[in-house]
Protein backbone atom coordinates (compact mmCIF):
# COMPACT_ATOMS: atom_id res chain seq x y z
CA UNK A 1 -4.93 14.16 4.93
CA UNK A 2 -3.55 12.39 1.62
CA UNK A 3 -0.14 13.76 -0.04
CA UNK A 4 -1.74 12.46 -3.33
CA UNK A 5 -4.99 11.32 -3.57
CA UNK A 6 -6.55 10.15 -7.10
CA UNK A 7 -9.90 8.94 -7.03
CA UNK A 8 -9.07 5.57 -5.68
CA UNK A 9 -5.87 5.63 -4.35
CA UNK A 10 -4.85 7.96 -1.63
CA UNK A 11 -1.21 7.64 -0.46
CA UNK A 12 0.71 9.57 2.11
CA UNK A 13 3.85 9.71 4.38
CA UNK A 14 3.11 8.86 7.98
CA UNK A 15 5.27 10.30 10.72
CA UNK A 16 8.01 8.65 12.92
CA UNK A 17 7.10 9.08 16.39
CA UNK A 18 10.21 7.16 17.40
CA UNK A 19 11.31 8.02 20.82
CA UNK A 20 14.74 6.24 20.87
CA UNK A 21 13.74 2.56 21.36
CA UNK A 22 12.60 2.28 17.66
CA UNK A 23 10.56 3.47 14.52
CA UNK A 24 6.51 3.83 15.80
CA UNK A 25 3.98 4.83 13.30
CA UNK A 26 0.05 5.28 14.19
CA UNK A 27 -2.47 5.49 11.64
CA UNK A 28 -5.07 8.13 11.75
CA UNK A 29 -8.71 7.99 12.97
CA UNK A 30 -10.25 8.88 9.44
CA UNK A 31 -8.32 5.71 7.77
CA UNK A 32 -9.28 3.63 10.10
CA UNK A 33 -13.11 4.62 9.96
CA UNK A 34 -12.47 5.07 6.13
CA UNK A 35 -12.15 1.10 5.61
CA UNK A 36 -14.82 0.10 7.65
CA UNK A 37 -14.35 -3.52 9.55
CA UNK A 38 -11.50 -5.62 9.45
CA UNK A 39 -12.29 -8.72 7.74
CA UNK A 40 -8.33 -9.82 6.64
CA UNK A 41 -4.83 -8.74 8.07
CA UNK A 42 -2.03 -10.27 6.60
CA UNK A 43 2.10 -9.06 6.69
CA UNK A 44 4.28 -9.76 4.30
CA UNK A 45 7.49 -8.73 3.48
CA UNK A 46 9.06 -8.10 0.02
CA UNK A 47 12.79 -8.92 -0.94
CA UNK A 48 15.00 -6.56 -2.54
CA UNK A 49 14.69 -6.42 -6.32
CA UNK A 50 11.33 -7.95 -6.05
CA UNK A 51 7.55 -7.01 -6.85
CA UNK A 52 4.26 -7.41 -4.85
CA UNK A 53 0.86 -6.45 -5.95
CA UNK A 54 0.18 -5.97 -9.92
CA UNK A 55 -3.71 -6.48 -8.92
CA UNK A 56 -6.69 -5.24 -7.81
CA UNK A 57 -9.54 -6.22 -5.69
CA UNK A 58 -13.08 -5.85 -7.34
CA UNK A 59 -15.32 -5.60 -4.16
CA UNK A 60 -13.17 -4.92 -1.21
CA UNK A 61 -11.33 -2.14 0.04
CA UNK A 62 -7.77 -1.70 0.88
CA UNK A 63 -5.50 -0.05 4.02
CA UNK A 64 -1.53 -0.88 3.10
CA UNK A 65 1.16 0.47 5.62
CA UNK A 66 4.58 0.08 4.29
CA UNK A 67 7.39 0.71 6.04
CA UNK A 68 10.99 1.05 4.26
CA UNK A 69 14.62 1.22 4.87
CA UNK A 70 16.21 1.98 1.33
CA UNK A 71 13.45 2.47 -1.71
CA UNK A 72 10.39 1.44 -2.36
CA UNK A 73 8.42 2.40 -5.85
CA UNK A 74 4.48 2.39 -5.30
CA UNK A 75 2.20 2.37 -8.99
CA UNK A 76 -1.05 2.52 -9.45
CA UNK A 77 -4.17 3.01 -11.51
CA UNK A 78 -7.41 3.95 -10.99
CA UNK A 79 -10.27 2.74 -12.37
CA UNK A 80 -10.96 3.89 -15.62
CA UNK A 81 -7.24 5.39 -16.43
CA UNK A 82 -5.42 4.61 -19.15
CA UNK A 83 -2.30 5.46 -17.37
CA UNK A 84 -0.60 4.29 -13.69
CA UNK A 85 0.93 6.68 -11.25
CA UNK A 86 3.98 5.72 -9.40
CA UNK A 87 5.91 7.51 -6.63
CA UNK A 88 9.47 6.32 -4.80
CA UNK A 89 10.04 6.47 -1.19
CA UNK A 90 13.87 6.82 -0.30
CA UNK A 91 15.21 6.63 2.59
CA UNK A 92 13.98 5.35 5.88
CA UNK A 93 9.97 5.35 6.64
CA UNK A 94 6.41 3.99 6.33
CA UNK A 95 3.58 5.74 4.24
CA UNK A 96 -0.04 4.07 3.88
CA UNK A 97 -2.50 3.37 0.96
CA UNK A 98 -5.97 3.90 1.27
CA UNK A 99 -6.85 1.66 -2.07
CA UNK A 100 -10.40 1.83 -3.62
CA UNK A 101 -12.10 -1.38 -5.84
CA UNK A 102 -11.30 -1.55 -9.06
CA UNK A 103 -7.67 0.14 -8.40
CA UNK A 104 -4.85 -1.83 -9.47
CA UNK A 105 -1.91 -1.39 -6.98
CA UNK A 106 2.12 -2.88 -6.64
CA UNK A 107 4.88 -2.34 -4.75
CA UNK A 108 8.84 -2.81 -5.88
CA UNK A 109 11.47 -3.25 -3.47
CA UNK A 110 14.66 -1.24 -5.46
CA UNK A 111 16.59 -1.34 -1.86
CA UNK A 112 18.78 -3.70 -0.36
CA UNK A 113 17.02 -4.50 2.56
CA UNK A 114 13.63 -5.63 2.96
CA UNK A 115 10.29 -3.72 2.75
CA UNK A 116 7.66 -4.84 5.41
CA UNK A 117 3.75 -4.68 4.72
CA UNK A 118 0.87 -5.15 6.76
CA UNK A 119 -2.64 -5.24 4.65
CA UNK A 120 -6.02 -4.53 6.23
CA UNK A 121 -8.81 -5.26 4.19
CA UNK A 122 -12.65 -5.10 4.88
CA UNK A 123 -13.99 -8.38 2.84
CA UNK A 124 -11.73 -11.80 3.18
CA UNK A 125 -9.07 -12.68 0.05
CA UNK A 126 -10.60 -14.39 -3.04
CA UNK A 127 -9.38 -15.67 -6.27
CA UNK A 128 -12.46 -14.77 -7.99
CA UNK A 129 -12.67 -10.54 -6.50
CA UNK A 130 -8.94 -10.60 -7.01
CA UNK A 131 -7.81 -9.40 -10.78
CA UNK A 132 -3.83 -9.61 -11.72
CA UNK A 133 -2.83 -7.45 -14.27
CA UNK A 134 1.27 -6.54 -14.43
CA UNK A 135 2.21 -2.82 -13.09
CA UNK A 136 5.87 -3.22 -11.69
CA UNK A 137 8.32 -6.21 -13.24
């Protein structure tokens, strides 16, 4: 399924199945079994030149969908690594992150318009599971 998957962080390009009225994107059956149930759904959006993310949750998992109009830099690192990843989207589109525990995870807006994202998680948000720790600036 996954266009990169490492260990806790598995990332990948989702189709547009836009039939002229707009951009629609459907997530598969295997993410949405993967994170189990939906205890927190929250959208934000993030404003060009800006960063969202730079932590990680200890306990919970993780379902991002990100869609994009213009580019988008996604880094992460797994637990354990010494090093993050990061990959660029370009363009117009959505991808989703299936993110692990322990994975720290952020998104940059490098575009000029803004980058939408809607968060599924299965345990609620809490300052004390929640670790920040820079990735992006």
């Amino acid at each position: 399924m996954s266009e990169t998957e490492r260990g806790g962080f598995d990332l990948h390009e989702l189709p547009d199945r836009d039939d002229g009225r707009g951009a629609a994107f459907f997530f598969d059956a295997a993410t949405i079994a993967w994170l189990g149930p939906l205890a927190e759904l929250h959208v934000v959006a993030i404003a060009p030149g800006k960063v969202r993310g730079n932590h990680m949750h200890r306990e919970r998992r993780e379902i991002l969908f990100v869609h994009y109009d213009g580019d988008v830099e996604v880094a992460w690192r797994i637990p354990g690594a010494t090093e993050a990843n990061t990959k660029r989207f370009a363009g117009r589109g959505a991808f989703i992150a299936r993110i692990e525990p322990g994975t720290l995870h952020a998104l940059r807006n490098s575009g000029a318009g803004f980058v939408e994202v809607v968060s599924l998680s299965n345990g609620r948000f809490d300052l004390e599971e929640t670790h920040y720790e820079i990735l992006l600036t």
